[in-house]
N, C-alpha and C. Protein backbone atom coordinates (compact mmCIF):
# COMPACT_ATOMS: atom_id res chain seq x y z
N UNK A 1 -70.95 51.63 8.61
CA UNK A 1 -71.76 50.63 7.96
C UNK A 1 -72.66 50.01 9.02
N UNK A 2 -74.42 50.40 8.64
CA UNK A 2 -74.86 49.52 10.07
C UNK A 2 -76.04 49.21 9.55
N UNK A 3 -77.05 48.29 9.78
CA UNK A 3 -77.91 47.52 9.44
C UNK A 3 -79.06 48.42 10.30
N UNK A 4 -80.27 47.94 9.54
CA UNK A 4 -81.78 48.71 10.88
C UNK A 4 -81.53 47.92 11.93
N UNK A 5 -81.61 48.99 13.16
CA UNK A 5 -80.96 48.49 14.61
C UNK A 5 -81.56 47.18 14.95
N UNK A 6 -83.07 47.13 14.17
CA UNK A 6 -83.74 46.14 15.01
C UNK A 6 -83.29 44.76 13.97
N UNK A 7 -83.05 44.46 12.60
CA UNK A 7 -82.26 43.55 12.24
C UNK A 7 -80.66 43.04 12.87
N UNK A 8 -80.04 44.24 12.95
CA UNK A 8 -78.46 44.10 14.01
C UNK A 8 -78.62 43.84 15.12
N UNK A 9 -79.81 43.98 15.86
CA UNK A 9 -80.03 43.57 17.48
C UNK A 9 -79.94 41.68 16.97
N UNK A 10 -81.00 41.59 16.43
CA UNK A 10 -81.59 40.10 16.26
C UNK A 10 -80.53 39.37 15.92
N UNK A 11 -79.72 39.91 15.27
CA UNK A 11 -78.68 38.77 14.36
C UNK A 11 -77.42 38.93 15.26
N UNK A 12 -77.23 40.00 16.26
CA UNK A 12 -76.07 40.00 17.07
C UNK A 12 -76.48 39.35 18.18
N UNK A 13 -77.93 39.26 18.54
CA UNK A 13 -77.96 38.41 19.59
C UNK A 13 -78.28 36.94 19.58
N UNK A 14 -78.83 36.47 18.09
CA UNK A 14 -78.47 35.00 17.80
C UNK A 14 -77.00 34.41 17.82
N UNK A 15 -75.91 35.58 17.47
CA UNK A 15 -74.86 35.11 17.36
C UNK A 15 -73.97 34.88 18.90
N UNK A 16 -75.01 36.07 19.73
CA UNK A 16 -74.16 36.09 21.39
C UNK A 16 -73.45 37.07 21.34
N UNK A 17 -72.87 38.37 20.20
CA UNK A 17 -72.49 39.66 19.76
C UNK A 17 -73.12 40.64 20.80
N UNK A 18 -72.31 41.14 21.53
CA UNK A 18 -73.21 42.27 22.29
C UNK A 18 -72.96 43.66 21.28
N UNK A 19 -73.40 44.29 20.96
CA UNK A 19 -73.86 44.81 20.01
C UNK A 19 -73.51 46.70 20.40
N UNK A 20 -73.89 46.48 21.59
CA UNK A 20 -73.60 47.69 22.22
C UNK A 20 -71.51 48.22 22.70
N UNK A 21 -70.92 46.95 22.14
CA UNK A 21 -69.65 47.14 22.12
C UNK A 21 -69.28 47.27 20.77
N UNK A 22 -69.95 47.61 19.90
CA UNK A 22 -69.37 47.12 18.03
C UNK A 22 -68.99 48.87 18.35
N UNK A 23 -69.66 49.77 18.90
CA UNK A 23 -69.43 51.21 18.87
C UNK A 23 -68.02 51.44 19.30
N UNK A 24 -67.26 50.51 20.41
CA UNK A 24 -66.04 50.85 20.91
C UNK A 24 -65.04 50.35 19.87
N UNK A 25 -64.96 49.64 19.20
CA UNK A 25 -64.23 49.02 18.17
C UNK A 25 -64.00 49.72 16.53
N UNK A 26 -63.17 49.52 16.39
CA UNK A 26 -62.71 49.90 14.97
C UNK A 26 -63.74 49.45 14.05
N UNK A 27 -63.84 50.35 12.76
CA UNK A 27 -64.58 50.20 11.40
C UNK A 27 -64.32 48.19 11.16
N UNK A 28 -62.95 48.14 11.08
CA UNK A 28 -62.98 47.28 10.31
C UNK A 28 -63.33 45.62 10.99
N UNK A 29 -62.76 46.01 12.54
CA UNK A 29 -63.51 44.51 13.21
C UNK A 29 -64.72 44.63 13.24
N UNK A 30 -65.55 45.73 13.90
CA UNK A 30 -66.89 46.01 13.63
C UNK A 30 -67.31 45.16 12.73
N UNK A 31 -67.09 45.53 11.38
CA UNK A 31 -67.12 45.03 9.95
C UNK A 31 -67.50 43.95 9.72
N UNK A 32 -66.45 43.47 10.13
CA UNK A 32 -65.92 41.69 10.13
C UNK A 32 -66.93 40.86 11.05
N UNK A 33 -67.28 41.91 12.17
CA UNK A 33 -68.35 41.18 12.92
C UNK A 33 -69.25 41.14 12.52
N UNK A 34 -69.88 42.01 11.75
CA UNK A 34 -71.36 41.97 11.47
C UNK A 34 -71.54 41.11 10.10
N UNK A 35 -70.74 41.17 9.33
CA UNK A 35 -70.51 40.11 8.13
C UNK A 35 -70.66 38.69 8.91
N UNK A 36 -69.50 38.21 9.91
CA UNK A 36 -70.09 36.92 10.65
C UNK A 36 -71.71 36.73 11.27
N UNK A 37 -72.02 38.20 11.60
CA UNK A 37 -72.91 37.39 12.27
C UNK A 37 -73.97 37.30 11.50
N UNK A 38 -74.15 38.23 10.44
CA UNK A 38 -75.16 37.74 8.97
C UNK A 38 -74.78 36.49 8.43
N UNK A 39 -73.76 35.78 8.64
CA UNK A 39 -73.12 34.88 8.08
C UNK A 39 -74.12 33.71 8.38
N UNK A 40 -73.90 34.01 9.70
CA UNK A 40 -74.53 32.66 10.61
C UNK A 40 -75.92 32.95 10.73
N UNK A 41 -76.88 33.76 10.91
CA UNK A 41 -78.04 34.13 10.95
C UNK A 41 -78.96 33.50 9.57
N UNK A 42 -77.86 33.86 8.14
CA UNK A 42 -78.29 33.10 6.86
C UNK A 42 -78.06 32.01 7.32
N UNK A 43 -77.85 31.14 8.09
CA UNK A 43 -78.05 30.10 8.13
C UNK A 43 -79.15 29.40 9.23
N UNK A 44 -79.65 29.89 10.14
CA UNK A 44 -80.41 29.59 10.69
C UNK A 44 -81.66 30.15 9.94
N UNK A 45 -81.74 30.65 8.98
CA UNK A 45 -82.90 31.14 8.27
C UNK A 45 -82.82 30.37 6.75
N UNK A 46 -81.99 29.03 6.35
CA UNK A 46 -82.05 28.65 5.10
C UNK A 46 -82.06 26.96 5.33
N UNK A 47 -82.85 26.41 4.29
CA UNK A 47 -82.62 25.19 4.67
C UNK A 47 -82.18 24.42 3.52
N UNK A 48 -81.13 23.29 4.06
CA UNK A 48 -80.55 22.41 2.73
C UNK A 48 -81.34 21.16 3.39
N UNK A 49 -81.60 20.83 1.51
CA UNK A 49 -81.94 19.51 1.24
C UNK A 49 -81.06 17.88 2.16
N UNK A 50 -81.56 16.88 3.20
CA UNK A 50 -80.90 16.27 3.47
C UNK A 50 -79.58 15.45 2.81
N UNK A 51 -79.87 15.82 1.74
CA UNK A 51 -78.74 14.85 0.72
C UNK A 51 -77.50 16.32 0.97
N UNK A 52 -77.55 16.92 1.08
CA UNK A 52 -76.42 18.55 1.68
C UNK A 52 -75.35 17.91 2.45
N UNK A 53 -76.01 16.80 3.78
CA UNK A 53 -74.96 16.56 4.49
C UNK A 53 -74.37 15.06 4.71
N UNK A 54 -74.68 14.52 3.36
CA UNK A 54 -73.97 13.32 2.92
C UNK A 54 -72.45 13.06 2.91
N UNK A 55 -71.76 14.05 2.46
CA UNK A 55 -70.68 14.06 2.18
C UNK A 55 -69.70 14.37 2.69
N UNK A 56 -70.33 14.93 4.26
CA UNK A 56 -69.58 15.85 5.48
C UNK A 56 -69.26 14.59 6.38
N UNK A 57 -68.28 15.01 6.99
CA UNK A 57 -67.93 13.98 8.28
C UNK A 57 -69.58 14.11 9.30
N UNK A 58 -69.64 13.10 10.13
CA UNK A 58 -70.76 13.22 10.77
C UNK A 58 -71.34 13.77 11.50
N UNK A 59 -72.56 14.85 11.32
CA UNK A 59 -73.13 16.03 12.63
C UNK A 59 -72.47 16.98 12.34
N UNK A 60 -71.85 17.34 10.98
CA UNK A 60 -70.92 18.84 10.60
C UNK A 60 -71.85 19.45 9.78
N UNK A 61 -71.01 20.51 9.61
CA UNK A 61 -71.60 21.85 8.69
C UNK A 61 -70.41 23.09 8.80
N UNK A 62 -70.48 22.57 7.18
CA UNK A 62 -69.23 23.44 6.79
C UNK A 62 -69.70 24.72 6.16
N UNK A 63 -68.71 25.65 6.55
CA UNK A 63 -68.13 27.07 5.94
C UNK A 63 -66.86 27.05 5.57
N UNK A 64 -66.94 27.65 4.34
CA UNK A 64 -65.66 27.85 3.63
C UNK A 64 -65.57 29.36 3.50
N UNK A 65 -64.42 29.89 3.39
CA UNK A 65 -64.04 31.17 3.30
C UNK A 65 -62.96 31.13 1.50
N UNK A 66 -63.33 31.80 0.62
CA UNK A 66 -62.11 31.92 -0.29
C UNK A 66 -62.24 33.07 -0.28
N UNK A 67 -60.46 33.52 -0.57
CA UNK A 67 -60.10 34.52 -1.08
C UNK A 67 -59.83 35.60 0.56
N UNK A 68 -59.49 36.95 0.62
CA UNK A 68 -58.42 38.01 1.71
C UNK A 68 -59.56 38.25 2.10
N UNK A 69 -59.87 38.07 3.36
CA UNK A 69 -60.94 38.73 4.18
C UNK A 69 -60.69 38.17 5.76
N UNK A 70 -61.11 39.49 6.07
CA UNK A 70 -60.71 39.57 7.92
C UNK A 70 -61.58 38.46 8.58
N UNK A 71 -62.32 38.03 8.11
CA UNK A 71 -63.27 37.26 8.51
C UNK A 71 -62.71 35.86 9.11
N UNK A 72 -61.72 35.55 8.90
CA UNK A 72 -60.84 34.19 9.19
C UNK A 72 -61.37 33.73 10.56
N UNK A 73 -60.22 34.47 11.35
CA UNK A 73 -59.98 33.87 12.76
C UNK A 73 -61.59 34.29 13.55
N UNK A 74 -62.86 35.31 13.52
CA UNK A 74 -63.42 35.10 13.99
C UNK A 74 -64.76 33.68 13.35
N UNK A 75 -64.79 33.51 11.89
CA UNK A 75 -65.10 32.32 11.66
C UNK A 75 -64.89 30.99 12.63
N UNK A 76 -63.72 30.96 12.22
CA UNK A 76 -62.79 30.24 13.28
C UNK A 76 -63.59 30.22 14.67
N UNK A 77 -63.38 30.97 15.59
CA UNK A 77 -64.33 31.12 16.79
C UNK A 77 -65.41 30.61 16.44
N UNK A 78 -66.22 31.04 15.50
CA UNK A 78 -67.80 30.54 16.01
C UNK A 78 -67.41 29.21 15.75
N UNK A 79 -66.87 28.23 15.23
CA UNK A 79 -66.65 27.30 14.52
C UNK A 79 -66.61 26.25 16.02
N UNK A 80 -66.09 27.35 16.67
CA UNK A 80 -65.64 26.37 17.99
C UNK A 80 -66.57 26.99 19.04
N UNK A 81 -67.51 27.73 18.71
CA UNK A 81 -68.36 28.11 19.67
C UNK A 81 -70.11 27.95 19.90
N UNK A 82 -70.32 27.66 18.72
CA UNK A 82 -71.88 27.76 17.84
C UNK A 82 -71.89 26.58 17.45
N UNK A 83 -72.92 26.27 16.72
CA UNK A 83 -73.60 25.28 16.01
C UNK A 83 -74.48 25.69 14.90
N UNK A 84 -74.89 24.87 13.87
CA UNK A 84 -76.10 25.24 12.74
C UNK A 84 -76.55 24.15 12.43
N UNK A 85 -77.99 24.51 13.15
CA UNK A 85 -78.93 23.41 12.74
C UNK A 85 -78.16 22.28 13.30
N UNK A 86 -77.96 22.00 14.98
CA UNK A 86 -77.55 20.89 16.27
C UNK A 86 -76.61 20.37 15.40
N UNK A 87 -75.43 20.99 14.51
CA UNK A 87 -74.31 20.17 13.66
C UNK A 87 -73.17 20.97 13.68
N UNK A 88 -72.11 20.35 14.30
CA UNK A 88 -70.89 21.08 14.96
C UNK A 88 -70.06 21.77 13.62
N UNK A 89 -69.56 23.21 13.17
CA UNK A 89 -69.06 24.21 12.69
C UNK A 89 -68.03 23.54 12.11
N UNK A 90 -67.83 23.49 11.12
CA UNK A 90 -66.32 22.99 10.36
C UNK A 90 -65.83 24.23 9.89
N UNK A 91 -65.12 24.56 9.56
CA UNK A 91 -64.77 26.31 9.22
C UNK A 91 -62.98 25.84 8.37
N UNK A 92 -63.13 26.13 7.30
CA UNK A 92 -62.12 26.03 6.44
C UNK A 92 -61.87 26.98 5.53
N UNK A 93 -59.94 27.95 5.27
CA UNK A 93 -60.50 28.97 5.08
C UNK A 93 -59.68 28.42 3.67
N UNK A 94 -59.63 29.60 2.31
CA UNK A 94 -59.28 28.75 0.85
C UNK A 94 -58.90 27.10 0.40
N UNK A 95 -60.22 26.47 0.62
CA UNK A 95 -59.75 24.62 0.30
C UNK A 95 -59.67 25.06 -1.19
N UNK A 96 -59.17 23.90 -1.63
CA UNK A 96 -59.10 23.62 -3.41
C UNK A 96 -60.24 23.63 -3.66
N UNK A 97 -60.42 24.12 -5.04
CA UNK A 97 -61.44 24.46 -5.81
C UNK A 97 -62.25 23.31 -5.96
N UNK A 98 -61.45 22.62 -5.91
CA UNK A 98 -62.54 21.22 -6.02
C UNK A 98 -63.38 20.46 -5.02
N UNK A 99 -63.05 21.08 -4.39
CA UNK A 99 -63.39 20.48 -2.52
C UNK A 99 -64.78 21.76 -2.15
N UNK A 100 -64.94 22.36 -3.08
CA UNK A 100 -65.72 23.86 -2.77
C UNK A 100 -67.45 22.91 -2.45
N UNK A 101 -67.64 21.86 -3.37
CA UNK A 101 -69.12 21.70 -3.48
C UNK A 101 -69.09 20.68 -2.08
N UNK A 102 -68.20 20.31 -0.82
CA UNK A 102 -68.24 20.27 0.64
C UNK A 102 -68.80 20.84 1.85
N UNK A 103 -68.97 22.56 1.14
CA UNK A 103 -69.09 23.83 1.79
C UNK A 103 -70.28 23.86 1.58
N UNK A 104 -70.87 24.13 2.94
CA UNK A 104 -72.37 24.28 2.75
C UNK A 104 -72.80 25.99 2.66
N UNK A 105 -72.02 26.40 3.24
CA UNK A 105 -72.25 27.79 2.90
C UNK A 105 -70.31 28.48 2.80
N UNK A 106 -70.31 29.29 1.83
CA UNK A 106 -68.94 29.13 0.64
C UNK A 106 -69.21 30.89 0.79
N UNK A 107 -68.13 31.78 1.39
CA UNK A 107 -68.47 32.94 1.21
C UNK A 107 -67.13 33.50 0.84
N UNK A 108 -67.45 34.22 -0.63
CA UNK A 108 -66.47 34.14 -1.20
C UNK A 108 -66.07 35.85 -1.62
N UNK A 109 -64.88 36.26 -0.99
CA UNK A 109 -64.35 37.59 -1.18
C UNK A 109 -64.35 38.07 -2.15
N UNK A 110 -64.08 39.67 -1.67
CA UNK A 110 -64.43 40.91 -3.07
C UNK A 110 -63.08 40.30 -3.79
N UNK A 111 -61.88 40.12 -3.07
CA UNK A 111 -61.00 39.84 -3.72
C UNK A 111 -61.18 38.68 -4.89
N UNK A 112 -62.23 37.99 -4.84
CA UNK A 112 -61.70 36.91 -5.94
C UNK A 112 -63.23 37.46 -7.03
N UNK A 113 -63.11 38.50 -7.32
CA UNK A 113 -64.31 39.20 -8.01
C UNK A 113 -63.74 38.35 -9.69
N UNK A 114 -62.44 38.46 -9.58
CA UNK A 114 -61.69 37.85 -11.43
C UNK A 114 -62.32 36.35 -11.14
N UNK A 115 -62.26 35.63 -10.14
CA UNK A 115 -62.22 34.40 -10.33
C UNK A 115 -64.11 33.54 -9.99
N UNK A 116 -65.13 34.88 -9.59
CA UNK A 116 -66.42 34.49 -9.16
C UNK A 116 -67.26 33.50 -10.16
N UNK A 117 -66.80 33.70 -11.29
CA UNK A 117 -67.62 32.79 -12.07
C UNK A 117 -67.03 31.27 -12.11
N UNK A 118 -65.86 30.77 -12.27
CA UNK A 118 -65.16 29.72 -11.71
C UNK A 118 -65.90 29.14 -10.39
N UNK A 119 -65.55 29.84 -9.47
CA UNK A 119 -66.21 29.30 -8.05
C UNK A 119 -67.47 29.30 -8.24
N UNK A 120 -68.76 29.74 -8.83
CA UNK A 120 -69.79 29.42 -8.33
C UNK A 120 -69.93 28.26 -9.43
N UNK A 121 -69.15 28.06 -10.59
CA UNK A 121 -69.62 26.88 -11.69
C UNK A 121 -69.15 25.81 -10.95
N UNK A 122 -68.11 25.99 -9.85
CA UNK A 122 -67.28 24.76 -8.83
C UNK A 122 -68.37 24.11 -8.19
N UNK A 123 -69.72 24.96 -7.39
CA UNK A 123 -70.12 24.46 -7.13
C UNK A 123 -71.84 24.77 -7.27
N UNK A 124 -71.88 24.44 -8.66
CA UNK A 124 -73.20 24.58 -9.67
C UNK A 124 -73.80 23.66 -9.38
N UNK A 125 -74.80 23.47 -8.94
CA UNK A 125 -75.72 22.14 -8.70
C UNK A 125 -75.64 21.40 -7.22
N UNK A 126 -75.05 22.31 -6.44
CA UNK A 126 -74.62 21.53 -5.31
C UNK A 126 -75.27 22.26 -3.97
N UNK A 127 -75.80 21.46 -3.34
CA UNK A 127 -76.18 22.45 -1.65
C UNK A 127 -75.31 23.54 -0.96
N UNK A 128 -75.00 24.41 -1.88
CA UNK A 128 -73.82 24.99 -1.15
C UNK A 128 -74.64 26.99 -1.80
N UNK A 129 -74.87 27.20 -0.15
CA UNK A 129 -75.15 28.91 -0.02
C UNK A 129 -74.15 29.78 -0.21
N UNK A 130 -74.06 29.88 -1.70
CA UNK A 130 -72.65 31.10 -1.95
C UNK A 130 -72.98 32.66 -1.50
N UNK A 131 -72.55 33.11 -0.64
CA UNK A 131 -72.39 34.47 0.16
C UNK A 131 -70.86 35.51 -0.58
N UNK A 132 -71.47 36.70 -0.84
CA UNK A 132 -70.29 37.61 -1.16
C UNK A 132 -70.61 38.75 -0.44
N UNK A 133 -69.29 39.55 -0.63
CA UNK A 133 -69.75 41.38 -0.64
C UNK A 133 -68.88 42.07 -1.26
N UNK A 134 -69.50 41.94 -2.32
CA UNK A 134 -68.56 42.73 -3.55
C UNK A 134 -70.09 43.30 -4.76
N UNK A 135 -69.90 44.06 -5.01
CA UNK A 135 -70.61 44.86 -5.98
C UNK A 135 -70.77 43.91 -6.85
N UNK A 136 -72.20 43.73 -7.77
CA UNK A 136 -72.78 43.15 -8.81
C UNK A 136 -73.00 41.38 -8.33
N UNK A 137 -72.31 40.99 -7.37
CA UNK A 137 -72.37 39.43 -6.65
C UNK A 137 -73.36 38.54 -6.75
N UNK A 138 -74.28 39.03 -6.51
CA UNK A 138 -75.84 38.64 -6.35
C UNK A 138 -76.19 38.29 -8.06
N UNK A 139 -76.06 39.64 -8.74
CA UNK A 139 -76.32 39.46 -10.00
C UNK A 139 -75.23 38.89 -10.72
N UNK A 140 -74.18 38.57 -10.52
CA UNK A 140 -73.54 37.48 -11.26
C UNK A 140 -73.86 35.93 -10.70
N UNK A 141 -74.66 35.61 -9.69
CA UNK A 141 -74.74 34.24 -9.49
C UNK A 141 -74.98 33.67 -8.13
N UNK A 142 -74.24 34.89 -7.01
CA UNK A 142 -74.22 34.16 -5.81
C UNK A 142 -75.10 34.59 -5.06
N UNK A 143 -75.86 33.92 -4.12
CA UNK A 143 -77.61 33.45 -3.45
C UNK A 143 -77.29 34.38 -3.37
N UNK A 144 -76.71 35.06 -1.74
CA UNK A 144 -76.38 36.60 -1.26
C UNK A 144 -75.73 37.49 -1.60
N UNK A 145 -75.44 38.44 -1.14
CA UNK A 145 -74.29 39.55 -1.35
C UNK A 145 -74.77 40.43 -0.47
N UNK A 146 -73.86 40.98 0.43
CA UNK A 146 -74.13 41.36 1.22
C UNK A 146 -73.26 43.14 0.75
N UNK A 147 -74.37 43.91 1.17
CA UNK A 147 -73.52 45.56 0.40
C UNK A 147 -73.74 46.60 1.30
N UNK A 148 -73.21 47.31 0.81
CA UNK A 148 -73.42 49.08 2.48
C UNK A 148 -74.22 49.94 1.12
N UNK A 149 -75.11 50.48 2.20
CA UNK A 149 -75.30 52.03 1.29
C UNK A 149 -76.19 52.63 2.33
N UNK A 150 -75.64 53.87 1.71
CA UNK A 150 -75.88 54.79 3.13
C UNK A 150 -75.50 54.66 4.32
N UNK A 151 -74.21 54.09 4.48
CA UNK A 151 -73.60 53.51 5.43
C UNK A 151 -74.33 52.67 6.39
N UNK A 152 -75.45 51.86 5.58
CA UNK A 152 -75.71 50.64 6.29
C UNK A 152 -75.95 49.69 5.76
N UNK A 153 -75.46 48.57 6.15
CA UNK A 153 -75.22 46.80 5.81
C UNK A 153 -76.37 46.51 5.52
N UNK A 154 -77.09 45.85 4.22
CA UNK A 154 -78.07 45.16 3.98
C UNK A 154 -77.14 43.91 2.67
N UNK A 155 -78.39 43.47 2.54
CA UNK A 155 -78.13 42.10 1.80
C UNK A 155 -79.27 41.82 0.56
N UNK A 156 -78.75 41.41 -0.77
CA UNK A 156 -79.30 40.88 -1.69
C UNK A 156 -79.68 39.86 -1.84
N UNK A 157 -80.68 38.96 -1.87
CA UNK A 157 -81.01 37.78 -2.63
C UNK A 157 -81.13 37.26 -3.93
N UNK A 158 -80.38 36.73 -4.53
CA UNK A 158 -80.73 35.57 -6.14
C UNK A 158 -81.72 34.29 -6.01
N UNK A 159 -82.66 34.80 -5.92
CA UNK A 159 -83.67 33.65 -5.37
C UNK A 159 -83.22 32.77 -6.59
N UNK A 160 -83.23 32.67 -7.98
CA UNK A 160 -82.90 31.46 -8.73
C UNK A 160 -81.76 31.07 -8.48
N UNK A 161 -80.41 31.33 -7.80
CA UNK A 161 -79.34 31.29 -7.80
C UNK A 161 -79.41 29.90 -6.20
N UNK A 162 -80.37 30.24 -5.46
CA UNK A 162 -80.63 29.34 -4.38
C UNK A 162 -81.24 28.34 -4.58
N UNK A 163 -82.57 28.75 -5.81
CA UNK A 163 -83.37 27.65 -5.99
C UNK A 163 -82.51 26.58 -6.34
N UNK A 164 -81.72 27.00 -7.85
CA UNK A 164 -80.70 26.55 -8.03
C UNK A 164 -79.65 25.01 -7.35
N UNK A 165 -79.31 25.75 -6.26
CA UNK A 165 -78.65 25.32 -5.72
C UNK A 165 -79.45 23.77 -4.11
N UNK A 166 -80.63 24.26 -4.64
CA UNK A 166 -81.58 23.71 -4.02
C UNK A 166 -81.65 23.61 -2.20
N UNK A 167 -81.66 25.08 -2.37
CA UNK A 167 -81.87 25.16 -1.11
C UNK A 167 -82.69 26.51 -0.70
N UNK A 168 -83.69 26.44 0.45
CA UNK A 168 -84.72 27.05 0.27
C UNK A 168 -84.53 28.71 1.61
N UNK A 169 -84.87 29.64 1.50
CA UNK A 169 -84.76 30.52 2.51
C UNK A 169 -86.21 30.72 3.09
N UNK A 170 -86.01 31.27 4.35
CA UNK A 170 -87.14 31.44 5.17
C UNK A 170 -87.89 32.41 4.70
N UNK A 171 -89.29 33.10 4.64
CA UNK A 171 -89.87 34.36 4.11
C UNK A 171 -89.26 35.23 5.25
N UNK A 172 -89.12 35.20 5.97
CA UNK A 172 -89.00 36.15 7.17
C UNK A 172 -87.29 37.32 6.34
N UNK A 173 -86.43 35.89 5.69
CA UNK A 173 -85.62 36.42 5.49
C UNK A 173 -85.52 37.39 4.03
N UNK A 174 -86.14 36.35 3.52
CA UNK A 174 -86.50 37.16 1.52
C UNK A 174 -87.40 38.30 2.17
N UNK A 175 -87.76 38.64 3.20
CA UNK A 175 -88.18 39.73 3.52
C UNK A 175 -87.62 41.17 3.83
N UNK A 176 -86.51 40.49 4.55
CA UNK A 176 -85.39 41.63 4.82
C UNK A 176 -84.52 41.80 3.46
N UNK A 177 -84.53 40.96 2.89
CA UNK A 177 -83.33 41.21 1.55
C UNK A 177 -83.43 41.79 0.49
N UNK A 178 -82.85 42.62 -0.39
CA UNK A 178 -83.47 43.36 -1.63
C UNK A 178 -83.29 42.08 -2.37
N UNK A 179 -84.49 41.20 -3.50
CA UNK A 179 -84.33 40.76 -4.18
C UNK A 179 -83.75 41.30 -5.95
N UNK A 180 -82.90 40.12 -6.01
CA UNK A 180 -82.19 40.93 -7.69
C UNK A 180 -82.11 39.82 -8.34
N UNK A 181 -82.34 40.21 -9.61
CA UNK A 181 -82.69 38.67 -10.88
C UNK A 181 -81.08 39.08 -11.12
N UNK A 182 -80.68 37.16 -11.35
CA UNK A 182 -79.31 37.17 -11.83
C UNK A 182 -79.08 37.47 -13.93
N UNK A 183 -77.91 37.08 -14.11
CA UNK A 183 -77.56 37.31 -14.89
C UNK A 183 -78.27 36.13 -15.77
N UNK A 184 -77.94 35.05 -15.29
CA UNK A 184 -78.10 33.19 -15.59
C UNK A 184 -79.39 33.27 -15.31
C-alpha cells in the first residue's frame, strides 16, 4: 500500500517519518504509519472554526481514535511529540460516545463500520474532522476515508460532509483527494 512518492515524501516529512525506513518494516506498521501521518498532515491542511476550541482544556487539540486499530500507541507518540496548529496533542483512544463532539479530528475504524452512522450523528454539527478507512466511508458521511487501490494509499473527500461540519480544507489538499458526493 503506498501513496505517489512525492505525496508520501511530503507528509512523512511533515510528520519527521523517515520514509526510506517504512521499506524495512512490516506491511502492517508501515500501514499504521502512513495512516498517522495522513492523519496529521489532514490537519495541517484543514481549518476549524475558532468556536472548535472552546470546549478543550487550554492550547489542546484533540484526536480521538474509536473502535481496533493499530494506530493507538503511535497516535499516542505524536501526541507527545508534535503539535497542530501551536496546540499541544490530546490523543484519546474509544471515549464515550458522548464526549465524541470534543474530538477535533475523530478517526473512526473499519471495525465500527455497524456502528458509523451513530458516530457521525454523535457528532453532527460539531467541528469535528471524521477520518475512516473502510470502504463506502466517505459516502456514508465521513469528511475522509482513506482507501488502497492498486496497492496505493489515497484518500476521499465529502466536501458537504466538512462543510457540514464547518470546517474548511486547503485546495492544495481537495486537490490530492478523489472527491465523492455523500449519501446525506
Amino acid at each position: 500500500m503506498w501513496l505517489r512518492p512525492s505525496v508520501l515524501a511530503l507528509f512523512l516529512f511533515v510528520l519527521g517519518l523517515p520514509h526510506h525506513s517504512l521499506a524495512q518494516e512490516g506491511q502492517p506498521a508501515r500501514e499504521a504509519k502512513v495512516k498517522v501521518a495522513f492523519i496529521y498532515n489532514f490537519a495541517k491542511f484543514a481549518n476549524w472554526p475558532d468556536r472548535a476550541f472552546e470546549t478543550l482544556p487550554h492550547n489542546s487539540f484533540s484526536i480521538c481514535l474509536v473502535g481496533k486499530e493499530p494506530l493507538g500507541n503511535l497516535l499516542d507518540q505524536l501526541a507527545g511529540s508534535k503539535t497542530i496548529k501551536g496546540r499541544t496533542i490530546l490523543f484519546r483512544k474509544n471515549p464515550p460516545q458522548h464526549d465524541l463532539r470534543n474530538c477535533r479530528i475523530l478517526y473512526i475504524s473499519s471495525s465500527e463500520s455497524l456502528r458509523l452512522d451513530r458516530l457521525l450523528k454523535a457528532v453532527a454539527g460539531h467541528p469535528v474532522l471524521t477520518i475512516g478507512s473502510a470502504e463506502g466511508y466517505a459516502k456514508r458521511g465521513a469528511g475522509i476515508n482513506l482507501f488502497e487501490k492498486n496497492g496505493k494509499l489515497s484518500f476521499e473527500i465529502n466536501r458537504k460532509a466538512i462543510l457540514r461540519s464547518g470546517l474548511t480544507l486547503s485546495s492544495e489538499l481537495l486537490a490530492l483527494g478523489v472527491l465523492v458526493e455523500g449519501e446525506n
